[in-house]
PDB file of N, CA and C in Angstrom:
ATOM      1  N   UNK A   1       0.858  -1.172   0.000  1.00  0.00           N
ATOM      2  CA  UNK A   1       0.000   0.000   0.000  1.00  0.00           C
ATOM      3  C   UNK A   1       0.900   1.230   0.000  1.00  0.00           C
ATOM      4  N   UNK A   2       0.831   2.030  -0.722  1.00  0.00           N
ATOM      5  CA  UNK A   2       1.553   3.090  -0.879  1.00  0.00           C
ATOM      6  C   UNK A   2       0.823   4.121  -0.171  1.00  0.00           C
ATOM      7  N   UNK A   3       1.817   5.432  -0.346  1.00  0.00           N
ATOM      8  CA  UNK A   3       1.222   6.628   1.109  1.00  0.00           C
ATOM      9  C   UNK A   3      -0.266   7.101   0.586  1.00  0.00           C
ATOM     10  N   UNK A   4      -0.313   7.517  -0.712  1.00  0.00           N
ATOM     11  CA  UNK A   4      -1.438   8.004  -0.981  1.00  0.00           C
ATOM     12  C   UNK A   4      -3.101   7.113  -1.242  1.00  0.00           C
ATOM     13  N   UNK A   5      -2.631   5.930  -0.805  1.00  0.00           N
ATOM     14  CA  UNK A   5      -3.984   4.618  -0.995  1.00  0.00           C
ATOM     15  C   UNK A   5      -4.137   4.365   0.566  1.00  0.00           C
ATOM     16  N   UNK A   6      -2.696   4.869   1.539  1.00  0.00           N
ATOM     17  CA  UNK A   6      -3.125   5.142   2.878  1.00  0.00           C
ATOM     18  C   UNK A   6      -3.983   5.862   3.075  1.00  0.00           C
ATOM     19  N   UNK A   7      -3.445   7.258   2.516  1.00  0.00           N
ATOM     20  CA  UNK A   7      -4.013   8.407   3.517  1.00  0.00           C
ATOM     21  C   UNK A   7      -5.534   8.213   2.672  1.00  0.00           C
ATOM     22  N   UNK A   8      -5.936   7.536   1.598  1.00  0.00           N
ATOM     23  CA  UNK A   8      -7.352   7.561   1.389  1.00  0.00           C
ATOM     24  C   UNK A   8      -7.941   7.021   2.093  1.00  0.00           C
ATOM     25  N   UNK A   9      -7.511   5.872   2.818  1.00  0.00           N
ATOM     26  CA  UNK A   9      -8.440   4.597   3.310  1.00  0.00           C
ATOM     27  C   UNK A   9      -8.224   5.192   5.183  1.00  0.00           C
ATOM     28  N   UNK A  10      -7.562   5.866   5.730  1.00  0.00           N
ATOM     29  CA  UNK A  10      -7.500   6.667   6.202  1.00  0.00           C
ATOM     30  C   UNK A  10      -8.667   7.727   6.426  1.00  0.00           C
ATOM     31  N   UNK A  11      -8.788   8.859   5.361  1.00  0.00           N
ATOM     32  CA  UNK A  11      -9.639   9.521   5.023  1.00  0.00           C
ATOM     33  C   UNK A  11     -11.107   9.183   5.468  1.00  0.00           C
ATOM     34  N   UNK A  12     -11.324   8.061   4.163  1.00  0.00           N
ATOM     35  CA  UNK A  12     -12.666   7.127   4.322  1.00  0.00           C
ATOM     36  C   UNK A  12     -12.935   6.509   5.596  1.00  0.00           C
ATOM     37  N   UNK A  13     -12.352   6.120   6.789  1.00  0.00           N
ATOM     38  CA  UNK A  13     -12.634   5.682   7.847  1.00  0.00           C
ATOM     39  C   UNK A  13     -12.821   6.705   8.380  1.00  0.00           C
ATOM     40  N   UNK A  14     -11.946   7.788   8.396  1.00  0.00           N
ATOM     41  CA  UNK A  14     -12.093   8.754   9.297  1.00  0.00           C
ATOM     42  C   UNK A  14     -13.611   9.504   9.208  1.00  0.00           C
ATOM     43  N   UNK A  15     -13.712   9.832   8.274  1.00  0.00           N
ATOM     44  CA  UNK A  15     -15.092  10.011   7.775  1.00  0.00           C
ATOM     45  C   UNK A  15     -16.469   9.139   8.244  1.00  0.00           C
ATOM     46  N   UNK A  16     -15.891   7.707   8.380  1.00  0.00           N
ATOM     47  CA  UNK A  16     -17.574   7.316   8.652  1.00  0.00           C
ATOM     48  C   UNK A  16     -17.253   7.367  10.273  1.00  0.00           C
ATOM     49  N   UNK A  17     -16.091   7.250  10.447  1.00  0.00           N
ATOM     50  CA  UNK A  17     -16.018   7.180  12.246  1.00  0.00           C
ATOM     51  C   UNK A  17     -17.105   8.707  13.099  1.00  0.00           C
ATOM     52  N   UNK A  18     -16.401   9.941  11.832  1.00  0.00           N
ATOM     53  CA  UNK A  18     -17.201  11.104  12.642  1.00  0.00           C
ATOM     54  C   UNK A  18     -18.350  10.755  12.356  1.00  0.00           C
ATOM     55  N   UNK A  19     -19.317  10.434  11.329  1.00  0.00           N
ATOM     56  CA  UNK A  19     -20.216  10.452  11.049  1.00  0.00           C
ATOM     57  C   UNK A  19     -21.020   9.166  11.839  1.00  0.00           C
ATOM     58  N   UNK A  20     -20.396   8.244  12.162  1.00  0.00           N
ATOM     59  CA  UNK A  20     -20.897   7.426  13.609  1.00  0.00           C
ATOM     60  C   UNK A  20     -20.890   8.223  14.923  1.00  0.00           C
ATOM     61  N   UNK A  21     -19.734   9.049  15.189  1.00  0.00           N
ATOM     62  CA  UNK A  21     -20.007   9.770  16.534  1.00  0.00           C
ATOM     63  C   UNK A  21     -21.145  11.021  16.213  1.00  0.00           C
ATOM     64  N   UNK A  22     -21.508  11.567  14.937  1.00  0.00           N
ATOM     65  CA  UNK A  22     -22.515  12.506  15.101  1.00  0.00           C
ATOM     66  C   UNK A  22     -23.336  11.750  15.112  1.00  0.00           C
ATOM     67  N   UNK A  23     -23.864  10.623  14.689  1.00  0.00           N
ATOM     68  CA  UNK A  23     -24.847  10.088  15.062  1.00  0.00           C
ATOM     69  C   UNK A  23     -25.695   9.398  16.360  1.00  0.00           C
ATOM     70  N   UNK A  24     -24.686   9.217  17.431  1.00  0.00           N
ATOM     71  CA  UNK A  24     -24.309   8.849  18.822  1.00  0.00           C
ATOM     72  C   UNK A  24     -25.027  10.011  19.503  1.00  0.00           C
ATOM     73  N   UNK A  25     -24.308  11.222  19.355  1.00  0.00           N
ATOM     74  CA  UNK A  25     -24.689  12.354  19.912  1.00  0.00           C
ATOM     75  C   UNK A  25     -25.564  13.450  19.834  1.00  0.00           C
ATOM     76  N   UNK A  26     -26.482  12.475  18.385  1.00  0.00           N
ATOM     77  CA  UNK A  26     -27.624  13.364  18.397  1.00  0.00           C
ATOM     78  C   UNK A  26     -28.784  12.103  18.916  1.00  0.00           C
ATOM     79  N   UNK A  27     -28.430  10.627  18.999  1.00  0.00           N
ATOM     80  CA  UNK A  27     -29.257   9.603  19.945  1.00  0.00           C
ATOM     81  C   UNK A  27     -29.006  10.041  21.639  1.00  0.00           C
ATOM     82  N   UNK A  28     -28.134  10.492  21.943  1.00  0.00           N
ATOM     83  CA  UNK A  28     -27.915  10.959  23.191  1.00  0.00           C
ATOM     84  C   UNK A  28     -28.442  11.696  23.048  1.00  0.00           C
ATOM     85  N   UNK A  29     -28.852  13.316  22.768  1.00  0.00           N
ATOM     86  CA  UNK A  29     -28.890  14.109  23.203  1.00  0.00           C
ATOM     87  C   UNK A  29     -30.808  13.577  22.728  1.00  0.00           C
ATOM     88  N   UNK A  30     -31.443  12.841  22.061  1.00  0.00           N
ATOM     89  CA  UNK A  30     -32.468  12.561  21.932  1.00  0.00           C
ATOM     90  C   UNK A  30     -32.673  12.095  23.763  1.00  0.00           C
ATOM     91  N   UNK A  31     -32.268  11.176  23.610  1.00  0.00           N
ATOM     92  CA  UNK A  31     -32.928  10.054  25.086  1.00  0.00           C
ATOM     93  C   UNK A  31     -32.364  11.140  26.144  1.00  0.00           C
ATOM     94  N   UNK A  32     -31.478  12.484  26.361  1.00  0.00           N
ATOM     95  CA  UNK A  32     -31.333  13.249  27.426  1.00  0.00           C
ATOM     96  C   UNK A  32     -33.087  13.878  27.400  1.00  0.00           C
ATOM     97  N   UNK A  33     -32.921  14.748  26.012  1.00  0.00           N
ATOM     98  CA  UNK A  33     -34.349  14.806  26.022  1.00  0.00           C
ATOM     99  C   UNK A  33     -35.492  14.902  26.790  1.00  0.00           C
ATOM    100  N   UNK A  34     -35.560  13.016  26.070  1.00  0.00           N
ATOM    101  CA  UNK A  34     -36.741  12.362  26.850  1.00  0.00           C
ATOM    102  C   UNK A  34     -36.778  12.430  27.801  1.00  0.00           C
ATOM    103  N   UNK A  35     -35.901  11.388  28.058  1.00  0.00           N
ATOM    104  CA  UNK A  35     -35.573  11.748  30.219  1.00  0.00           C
ATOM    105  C   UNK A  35     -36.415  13.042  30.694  1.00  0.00           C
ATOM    106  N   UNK A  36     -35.563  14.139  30.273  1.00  0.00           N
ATOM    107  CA  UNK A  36     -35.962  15.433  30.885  1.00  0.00           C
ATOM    108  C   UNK A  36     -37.409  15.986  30.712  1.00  0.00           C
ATOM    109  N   UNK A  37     -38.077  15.226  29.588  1.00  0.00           N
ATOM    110  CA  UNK A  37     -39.221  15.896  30.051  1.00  0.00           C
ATOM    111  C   UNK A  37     -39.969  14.369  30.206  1.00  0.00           C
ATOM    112  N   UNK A  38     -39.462  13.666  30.712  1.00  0.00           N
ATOM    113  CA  UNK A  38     -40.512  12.260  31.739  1.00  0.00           C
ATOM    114  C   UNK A  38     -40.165  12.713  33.125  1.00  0.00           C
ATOM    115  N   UNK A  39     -39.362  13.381  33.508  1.00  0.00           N
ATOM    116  CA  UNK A  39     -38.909  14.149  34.808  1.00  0.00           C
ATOM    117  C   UNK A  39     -39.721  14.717  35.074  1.00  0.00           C
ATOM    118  N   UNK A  40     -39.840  15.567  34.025  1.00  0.00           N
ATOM    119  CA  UNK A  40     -40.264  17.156  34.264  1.00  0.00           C
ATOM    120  C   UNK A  40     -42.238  17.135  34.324  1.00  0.00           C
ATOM    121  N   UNK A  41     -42.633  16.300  33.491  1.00  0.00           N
ATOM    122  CA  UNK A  41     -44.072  15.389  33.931  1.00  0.00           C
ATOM    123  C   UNK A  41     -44.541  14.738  35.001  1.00  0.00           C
ATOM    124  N   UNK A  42     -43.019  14.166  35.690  1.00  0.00           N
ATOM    125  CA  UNK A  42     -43.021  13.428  36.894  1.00  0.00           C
ATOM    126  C   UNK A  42     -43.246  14.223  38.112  1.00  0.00           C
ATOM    127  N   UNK A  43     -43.260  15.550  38.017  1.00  0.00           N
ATOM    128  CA  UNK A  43     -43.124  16.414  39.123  1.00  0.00           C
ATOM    129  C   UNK A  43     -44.219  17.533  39.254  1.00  0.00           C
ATOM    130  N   UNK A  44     -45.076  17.124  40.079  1.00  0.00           N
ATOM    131  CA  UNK A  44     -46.567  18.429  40.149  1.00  0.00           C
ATOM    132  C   UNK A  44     -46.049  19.305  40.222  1.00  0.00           C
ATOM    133  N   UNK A  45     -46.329  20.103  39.938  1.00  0.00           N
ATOM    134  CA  UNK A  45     -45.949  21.729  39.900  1.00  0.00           C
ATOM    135  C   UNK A  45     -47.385  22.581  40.927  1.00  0.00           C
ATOM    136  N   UNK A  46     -47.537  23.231  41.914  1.00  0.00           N
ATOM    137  CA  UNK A  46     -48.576  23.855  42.844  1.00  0.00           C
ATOM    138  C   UNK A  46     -48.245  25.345  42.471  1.00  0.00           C
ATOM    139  N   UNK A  47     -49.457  26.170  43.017  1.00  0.00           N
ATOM    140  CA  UNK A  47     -49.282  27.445  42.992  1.00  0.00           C
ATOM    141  C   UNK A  47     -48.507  27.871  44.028  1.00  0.00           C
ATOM    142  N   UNK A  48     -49.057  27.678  45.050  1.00  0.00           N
ATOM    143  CA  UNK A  48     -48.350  27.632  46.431  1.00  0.00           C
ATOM    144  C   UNK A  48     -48.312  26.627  47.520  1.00  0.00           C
ATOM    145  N   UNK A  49     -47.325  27.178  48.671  1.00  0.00           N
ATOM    146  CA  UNK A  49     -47.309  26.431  49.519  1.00  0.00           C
ATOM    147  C   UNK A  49     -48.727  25.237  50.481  1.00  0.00           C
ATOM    148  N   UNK A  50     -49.583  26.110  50.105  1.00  0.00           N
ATOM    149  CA  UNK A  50     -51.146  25.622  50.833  1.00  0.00           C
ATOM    150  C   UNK A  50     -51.707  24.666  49.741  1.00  0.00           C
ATOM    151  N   UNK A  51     -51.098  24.699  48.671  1.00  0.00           N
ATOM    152  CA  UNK A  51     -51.978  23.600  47.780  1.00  0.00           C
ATOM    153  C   UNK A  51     -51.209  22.379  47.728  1.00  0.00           C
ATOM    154  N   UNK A  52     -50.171  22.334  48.493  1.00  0.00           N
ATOM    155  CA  UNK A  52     -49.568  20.794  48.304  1.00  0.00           C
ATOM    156  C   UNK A  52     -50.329  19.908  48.962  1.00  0.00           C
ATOM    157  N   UNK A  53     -50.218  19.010  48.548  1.00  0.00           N
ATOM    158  CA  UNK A  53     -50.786  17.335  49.661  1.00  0.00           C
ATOM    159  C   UNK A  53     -50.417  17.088  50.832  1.00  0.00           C
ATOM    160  N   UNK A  54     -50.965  16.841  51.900  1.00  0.00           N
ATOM    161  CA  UNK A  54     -50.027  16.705  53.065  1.00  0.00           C
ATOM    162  C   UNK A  54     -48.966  15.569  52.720  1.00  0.00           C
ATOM    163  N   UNK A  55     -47.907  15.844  53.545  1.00  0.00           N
ATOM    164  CA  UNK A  55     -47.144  14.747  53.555  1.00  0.00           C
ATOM    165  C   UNK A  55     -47.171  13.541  54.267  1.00  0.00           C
ATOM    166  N   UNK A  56     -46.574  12.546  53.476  1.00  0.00           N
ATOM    167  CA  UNK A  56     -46.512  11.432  54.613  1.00  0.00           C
ATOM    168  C   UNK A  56     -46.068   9.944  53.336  1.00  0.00           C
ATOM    169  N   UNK A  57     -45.936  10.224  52.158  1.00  0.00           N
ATOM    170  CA  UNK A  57     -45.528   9.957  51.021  1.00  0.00           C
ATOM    171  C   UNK A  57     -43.997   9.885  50.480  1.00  0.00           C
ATOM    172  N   UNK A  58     -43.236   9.281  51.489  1.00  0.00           N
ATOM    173  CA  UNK A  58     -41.615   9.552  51.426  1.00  0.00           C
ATOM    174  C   UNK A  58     -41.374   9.230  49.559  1.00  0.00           C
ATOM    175  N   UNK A  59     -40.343  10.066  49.574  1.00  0.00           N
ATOM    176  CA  UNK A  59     -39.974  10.359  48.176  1.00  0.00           C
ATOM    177  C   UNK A  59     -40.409  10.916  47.138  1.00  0.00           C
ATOM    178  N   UNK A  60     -42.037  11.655  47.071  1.00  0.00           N
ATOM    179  CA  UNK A  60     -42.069  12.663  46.468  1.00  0.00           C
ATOM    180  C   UNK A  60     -41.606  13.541  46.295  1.00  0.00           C
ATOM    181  N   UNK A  61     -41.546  14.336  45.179  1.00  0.00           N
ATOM    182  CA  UNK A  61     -41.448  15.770  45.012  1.00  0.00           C
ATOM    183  C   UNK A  61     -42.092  16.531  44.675  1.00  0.00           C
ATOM    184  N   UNK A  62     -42.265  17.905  44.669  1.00  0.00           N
ATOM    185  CA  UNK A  62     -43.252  18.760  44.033  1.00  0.00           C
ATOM    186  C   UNK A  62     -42.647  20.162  44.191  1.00  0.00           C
ATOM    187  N   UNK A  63     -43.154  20.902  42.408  1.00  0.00           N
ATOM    188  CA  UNK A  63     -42.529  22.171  42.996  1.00  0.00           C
ATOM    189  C   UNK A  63     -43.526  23.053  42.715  1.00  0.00           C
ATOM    190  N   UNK A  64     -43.145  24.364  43.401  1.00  0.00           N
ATOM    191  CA  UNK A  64     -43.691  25.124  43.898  1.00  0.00           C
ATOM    192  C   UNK A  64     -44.299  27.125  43.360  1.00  0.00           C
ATOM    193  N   UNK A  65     -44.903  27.447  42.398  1.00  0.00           N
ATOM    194  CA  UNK A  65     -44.212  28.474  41.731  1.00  0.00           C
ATOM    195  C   UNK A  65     -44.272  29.937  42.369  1.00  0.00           C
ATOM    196  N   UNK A  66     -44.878  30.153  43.746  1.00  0.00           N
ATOM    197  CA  UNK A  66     -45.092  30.929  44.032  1.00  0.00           C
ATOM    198  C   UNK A  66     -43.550  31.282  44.894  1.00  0.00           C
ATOM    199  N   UNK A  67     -42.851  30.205  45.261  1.00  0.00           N
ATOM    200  CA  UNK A  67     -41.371  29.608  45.827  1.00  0.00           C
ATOM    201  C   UNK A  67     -40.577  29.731  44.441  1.00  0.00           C
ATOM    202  N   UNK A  68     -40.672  29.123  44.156  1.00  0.00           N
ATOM    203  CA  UNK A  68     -40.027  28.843  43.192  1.00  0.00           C
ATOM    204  C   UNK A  68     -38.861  27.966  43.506  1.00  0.00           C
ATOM    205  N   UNK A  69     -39.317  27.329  44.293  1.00  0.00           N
ATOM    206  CA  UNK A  69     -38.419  25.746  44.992  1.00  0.00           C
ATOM    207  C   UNK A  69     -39.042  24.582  44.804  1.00  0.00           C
ATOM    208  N   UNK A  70     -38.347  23.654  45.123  1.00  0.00           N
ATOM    209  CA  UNK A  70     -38.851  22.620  44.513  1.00  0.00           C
ATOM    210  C   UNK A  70     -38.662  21.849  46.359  1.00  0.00           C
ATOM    211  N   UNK A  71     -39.451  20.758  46.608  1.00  0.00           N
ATOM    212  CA  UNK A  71     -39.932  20.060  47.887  1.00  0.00           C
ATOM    213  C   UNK A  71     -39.743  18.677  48.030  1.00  0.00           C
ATOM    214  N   UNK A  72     -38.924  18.259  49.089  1.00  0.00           N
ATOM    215  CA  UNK A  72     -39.002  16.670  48.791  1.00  0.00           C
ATOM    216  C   UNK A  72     -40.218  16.203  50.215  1.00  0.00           C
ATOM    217  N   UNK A  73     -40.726  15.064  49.958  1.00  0.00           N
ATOM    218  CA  UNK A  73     -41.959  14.667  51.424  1.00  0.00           C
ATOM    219  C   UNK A  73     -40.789  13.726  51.865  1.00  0.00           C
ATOM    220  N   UNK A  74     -40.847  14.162  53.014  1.00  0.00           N
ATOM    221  CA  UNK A  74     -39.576  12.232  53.660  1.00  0.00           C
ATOM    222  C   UNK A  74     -40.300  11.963  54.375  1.00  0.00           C
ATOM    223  N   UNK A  75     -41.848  11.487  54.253  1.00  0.00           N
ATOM    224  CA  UNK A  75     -42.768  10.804  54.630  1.00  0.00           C
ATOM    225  C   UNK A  75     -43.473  11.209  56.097  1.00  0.00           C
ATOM    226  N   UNK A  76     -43.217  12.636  57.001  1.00  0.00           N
ATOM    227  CA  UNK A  76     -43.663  13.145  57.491  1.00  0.00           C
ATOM    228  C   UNK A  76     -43.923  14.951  57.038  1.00  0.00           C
ATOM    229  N   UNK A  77     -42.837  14.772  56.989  1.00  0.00           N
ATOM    230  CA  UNK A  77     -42.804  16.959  55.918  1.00  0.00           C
ATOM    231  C   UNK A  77     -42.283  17.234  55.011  1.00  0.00           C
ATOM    232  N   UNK A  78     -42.937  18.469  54.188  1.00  0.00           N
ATOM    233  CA  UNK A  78     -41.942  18.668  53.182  1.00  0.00           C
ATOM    234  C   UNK A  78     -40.741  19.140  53.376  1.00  0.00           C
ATOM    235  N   UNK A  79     -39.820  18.939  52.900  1.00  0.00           N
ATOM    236  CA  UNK A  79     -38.539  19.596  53.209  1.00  0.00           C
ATOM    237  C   UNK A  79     -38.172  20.378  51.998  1.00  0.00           C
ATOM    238  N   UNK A  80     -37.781  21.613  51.981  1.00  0.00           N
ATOM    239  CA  UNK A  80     -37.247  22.051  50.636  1.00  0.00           C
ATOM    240  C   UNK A  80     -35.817  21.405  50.321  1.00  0.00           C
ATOM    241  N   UNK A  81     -36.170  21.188  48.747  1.00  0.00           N
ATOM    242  CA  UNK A  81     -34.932  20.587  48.164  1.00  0.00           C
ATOM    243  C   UNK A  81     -33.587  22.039  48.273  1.00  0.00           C
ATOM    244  N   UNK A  82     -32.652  21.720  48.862  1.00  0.00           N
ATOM    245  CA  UNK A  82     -31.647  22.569  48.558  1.00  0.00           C
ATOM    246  C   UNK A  82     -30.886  21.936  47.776  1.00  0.00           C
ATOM    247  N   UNK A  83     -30.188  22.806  46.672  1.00  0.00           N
ATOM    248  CA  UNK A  83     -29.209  22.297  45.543  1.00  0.00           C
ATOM    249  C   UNK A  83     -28.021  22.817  45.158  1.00  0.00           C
ATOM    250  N   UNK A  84     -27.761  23.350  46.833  1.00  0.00           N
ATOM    251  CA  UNK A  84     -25.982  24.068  46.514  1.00  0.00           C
ATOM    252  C   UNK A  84     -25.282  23.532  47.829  1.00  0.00           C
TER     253      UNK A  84
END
């Protein structure tokens, strides 16, 4: 194989290789997506604090827009989620 039947076959791989990783990363960024809005469905959203459910339901969440926080129940109260 000489240099220039290298650097083609070279070339040609290199080529379908990117064109396999763009394809990867637009299936990823599909199923991030999804995820994010089966999350984002997964989570009641209330006006305020007085319209939540009582607690007693460990591992819910629910957020809040008058807060604009989001709440976890650990099966007696809500606790606000902190995220720093």
């Amino acid at each position: 194989m000489n240099d220039n039947s290298l650097l083609r076959h070279f070339d040609g791989r290199w080529r379908e290789l990117k064109a396999a990783i763009a394809e990867l990363k637009h299936d990823v960024n599909r199923v991030a997506r999804q995820e994010r809005a089966e999350l984002a469905a997964s989570v009641p959203v209330y006006a305020a604090l007085v319209d939540r459910p009582a607690a007693g339901q460990l591992g819910r969440l629910c957020a809040v827009t008058a807060t604009g926080k989001l709440y976890f129940d650990t099966g007696s109260v809500w606790k606000e989620v902190s995220l720093l």
